[in-house]
C-alpha atoms as a PDB file:
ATOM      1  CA  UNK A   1     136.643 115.478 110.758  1.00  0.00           C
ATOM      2  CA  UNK A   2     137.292 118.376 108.345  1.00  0.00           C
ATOM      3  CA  UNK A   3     137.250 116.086 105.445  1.00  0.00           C
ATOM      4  CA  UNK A   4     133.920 113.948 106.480  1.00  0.00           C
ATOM      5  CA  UNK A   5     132.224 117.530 106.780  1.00  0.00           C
ATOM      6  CA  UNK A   6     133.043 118.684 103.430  1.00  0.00           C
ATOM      7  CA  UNK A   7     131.744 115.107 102.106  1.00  0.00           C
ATOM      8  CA  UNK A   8     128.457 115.574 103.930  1.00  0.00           C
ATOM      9  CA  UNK A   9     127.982 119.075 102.408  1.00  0.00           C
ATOM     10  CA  UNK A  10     129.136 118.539  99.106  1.00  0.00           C
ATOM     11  CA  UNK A  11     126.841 115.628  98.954  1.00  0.00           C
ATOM     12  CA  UNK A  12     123.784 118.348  99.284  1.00  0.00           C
ATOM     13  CA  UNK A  13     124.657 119.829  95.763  1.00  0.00           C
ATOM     14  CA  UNK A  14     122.172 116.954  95.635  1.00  0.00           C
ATOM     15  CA  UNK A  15     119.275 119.443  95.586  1.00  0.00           C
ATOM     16  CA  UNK A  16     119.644 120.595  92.472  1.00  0.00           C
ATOM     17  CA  UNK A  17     119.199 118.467  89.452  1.00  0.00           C
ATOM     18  CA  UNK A  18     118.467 114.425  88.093  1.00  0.00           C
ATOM     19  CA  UNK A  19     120.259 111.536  87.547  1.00  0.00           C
ATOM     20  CA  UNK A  20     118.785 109.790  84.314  1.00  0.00           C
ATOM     21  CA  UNK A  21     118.219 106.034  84.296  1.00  0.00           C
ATOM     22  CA  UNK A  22     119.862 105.639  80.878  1.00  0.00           C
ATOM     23  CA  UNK A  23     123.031 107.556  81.942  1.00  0.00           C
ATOM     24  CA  UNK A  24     123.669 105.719  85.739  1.00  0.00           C
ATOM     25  CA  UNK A  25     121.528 102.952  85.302  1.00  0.00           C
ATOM     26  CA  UNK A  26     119.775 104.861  88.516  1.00  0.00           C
ATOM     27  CA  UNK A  27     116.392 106.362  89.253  1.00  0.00           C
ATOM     28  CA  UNK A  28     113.426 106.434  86.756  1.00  0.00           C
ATOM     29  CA  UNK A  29     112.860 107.295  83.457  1.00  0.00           C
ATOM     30  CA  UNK A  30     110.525 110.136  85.002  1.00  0.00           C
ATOM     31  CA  UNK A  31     108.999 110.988  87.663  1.00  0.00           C
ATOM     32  CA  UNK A  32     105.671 113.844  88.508  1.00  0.00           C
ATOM     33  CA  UNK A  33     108.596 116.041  89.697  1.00  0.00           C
ATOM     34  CA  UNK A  34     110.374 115.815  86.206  1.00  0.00           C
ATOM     35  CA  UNK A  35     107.561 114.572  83.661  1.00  0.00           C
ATOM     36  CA  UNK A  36     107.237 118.135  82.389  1.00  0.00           C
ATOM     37  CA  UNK A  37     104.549 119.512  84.763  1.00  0.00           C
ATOM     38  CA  UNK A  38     105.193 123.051  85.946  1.00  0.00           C
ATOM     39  CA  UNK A  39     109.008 123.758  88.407  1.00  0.00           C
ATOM     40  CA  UNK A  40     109.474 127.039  90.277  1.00  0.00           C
ATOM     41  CA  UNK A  41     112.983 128.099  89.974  1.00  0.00           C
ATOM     42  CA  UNK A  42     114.286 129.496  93.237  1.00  0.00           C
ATOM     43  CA  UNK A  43     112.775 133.066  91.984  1.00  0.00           C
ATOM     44  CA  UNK A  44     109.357 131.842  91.701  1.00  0.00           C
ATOM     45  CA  UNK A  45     109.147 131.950  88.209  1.00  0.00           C
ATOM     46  CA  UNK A  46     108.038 128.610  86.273  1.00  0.00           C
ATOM     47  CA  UNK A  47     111.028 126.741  84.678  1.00  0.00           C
ATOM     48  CA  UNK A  48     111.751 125.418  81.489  1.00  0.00           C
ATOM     49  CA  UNK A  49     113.521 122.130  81.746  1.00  0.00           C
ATOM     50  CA  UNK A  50     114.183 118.573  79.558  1.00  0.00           C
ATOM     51  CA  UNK A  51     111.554 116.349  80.867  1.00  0.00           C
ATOM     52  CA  UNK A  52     113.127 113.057  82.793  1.00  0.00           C
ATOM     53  CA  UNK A  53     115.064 111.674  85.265  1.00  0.00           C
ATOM     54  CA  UNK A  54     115.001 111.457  89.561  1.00  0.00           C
ATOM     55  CA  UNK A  55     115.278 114.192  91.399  1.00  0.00           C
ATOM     56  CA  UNK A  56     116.374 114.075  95.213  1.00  0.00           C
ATOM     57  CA  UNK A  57     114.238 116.669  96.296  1.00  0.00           C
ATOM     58  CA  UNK A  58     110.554 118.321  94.770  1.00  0.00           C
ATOM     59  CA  UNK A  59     112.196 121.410  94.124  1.00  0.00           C
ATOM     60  CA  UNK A  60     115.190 120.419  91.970  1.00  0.00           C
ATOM     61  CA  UNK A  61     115.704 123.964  90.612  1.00  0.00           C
ATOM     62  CA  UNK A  62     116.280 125.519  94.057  1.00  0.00           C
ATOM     63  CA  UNK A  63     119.111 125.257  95.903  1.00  0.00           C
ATOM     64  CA  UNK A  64     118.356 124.446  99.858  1.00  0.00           C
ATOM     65  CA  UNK A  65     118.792 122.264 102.584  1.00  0.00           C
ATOM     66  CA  UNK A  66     116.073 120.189 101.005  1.00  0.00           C
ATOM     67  CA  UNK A  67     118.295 117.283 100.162  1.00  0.00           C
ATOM     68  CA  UNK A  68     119.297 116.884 104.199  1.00  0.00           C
ATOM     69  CA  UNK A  69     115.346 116.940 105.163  1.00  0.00           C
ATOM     70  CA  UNK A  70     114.116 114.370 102.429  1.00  0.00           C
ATOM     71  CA  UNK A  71     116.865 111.749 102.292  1.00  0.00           C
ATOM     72  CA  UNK A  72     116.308 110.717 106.351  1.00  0.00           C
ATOM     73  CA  UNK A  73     112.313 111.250 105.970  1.00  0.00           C
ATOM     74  CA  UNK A  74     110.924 107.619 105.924  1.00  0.00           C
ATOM     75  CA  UNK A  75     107.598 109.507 104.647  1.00  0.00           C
ATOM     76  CA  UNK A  76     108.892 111.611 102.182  1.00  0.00           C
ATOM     77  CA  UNK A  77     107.340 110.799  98.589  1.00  0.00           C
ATOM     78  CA  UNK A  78     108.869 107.151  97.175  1.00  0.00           C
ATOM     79  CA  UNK A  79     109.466 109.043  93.935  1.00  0.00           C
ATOM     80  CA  UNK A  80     112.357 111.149  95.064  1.00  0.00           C
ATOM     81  CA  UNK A  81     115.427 109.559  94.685  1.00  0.00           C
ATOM     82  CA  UNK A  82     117.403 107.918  97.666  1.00  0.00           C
ATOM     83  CA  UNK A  83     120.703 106.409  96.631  1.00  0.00           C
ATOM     84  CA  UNK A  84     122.651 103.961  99.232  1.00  0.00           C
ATOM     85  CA  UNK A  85     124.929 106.763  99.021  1.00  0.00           C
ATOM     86  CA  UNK A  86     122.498 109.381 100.491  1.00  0.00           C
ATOM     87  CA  UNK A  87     121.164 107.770 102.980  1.00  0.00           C
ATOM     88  CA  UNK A  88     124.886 106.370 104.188  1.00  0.00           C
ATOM     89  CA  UNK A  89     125.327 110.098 105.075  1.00  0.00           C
ATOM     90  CA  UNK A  90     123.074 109.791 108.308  1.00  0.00           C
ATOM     91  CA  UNK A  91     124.026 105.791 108.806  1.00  0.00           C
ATOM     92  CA  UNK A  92     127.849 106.422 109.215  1.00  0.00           C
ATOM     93  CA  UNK A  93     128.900 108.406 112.101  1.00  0.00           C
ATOM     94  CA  UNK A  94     131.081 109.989 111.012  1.00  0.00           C
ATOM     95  CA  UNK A  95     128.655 111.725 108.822  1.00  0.00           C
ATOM     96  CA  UNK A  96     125.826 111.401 110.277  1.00  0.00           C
ATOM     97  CA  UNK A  97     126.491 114.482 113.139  1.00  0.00           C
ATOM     98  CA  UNK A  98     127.287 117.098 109.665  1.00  0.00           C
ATOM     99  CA  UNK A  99     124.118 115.705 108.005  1.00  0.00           C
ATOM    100  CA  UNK A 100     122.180 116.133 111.314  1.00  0.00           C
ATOM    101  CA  UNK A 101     123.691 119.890 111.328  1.00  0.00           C
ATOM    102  CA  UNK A 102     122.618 120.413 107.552  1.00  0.00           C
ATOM    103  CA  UNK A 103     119.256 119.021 108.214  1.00  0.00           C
ATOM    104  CA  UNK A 104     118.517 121.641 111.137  1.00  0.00           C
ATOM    105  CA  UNK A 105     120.621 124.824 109.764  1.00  0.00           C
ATOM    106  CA  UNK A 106     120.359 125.918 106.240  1.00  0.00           C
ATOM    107  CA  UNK A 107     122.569 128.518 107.306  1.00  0.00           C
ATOM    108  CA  UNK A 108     124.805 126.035 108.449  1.00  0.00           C
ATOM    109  CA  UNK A 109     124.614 124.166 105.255  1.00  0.00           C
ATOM    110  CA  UNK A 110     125.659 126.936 103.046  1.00  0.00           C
ATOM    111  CA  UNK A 111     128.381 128.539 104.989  1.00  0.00           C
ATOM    112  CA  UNK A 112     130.040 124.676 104.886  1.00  0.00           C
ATOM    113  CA  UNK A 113     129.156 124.561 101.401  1.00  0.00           C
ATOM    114  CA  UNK A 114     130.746 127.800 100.377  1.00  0.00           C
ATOM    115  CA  UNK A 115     134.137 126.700 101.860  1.00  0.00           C
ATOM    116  CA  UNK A 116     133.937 123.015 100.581  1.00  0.00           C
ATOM    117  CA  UNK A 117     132.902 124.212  96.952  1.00  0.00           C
ATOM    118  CA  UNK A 118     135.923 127.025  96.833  1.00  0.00           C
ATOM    119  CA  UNK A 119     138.009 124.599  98.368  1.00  0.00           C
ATOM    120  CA  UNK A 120     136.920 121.853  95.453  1.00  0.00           C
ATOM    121  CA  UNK A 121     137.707 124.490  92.913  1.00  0.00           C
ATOM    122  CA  UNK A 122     140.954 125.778  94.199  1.00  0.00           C
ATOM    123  CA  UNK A 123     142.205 122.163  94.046  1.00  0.00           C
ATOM    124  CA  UNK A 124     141.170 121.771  90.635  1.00  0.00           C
ATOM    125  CA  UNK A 125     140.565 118.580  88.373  1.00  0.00           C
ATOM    126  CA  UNK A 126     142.654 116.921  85.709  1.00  0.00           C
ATOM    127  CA  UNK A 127     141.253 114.911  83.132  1.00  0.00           C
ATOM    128  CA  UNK A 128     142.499 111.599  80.920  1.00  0.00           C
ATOM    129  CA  UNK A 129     142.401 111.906  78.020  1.00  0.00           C
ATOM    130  CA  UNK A 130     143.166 115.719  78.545  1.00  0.00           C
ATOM    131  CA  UNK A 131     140.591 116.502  75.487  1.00  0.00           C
ATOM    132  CA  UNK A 132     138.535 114.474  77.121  1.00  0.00           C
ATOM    133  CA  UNK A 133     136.161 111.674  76.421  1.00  0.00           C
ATOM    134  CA  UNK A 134     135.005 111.518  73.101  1.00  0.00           C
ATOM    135  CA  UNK A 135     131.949 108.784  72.522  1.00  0.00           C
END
């Protein structure tokens, strides 16, 4: 149960950021959340940002429960992106109950976070090639 919650709330680093078309073969080239017009970083202050890509939620800058309320929304806007992935998260049931929880408690949300993110960390990652991959 542990494990499926950390999953769930790892998955809403989601929030934040785009995937880009040419780099997972997912989403769209842009979108009129990423084609350049004016983002509010969490502070209220406009953003500067690389135009392109799909963002998850409107607010891509700000970190939130966001990702939990769009993915299950079957009216939230059809340019946001929803990955089989995402929306597995309130299909399976063993997910489903954490993404439920998310959903209703930002609180929630980040206190699960927190502890799932150190925990991430504290295992840390190795990489092959250890220098990396060069293209």
């Amino acid at each position: 149960m542990q494990v499926a919650q950390e999953i769930v709330a790892l998955s809403g680093a989601h929030t934040l950021g785009r995937a880009y078309k040419d780099r997972s073969g997912l989403g769209a080239e842009k979108t009129k959340f990423t084609d350049g017009s004016e983002q509010k970083r969490a502070d209220g202050k406009a953003a500067n940002y690389k135009t392109g890509g799909s963002s998850w939620t409107k607010q891509w800058l700000k970190f939130d429960n966001s990702y939990f309320t769009t993915i299950p929304d079957t009216s939230a806007d059809p340019e946001l992106l929803k990955l089989s992935s995402d929306k597995t998260l309130f299909d399976d049931e063993g997910f489903k109950p954490f993404a439920e929880k998310f959903r209703d408690s930002e609180k929630d949300f980040f206190e699960s976070y927190a502890k799932a993110h150190v925990k991430l960390s504290e295992l840390g990652s190795k990489f092959e090639p250890a220098e990396g991959i060069k293209l």
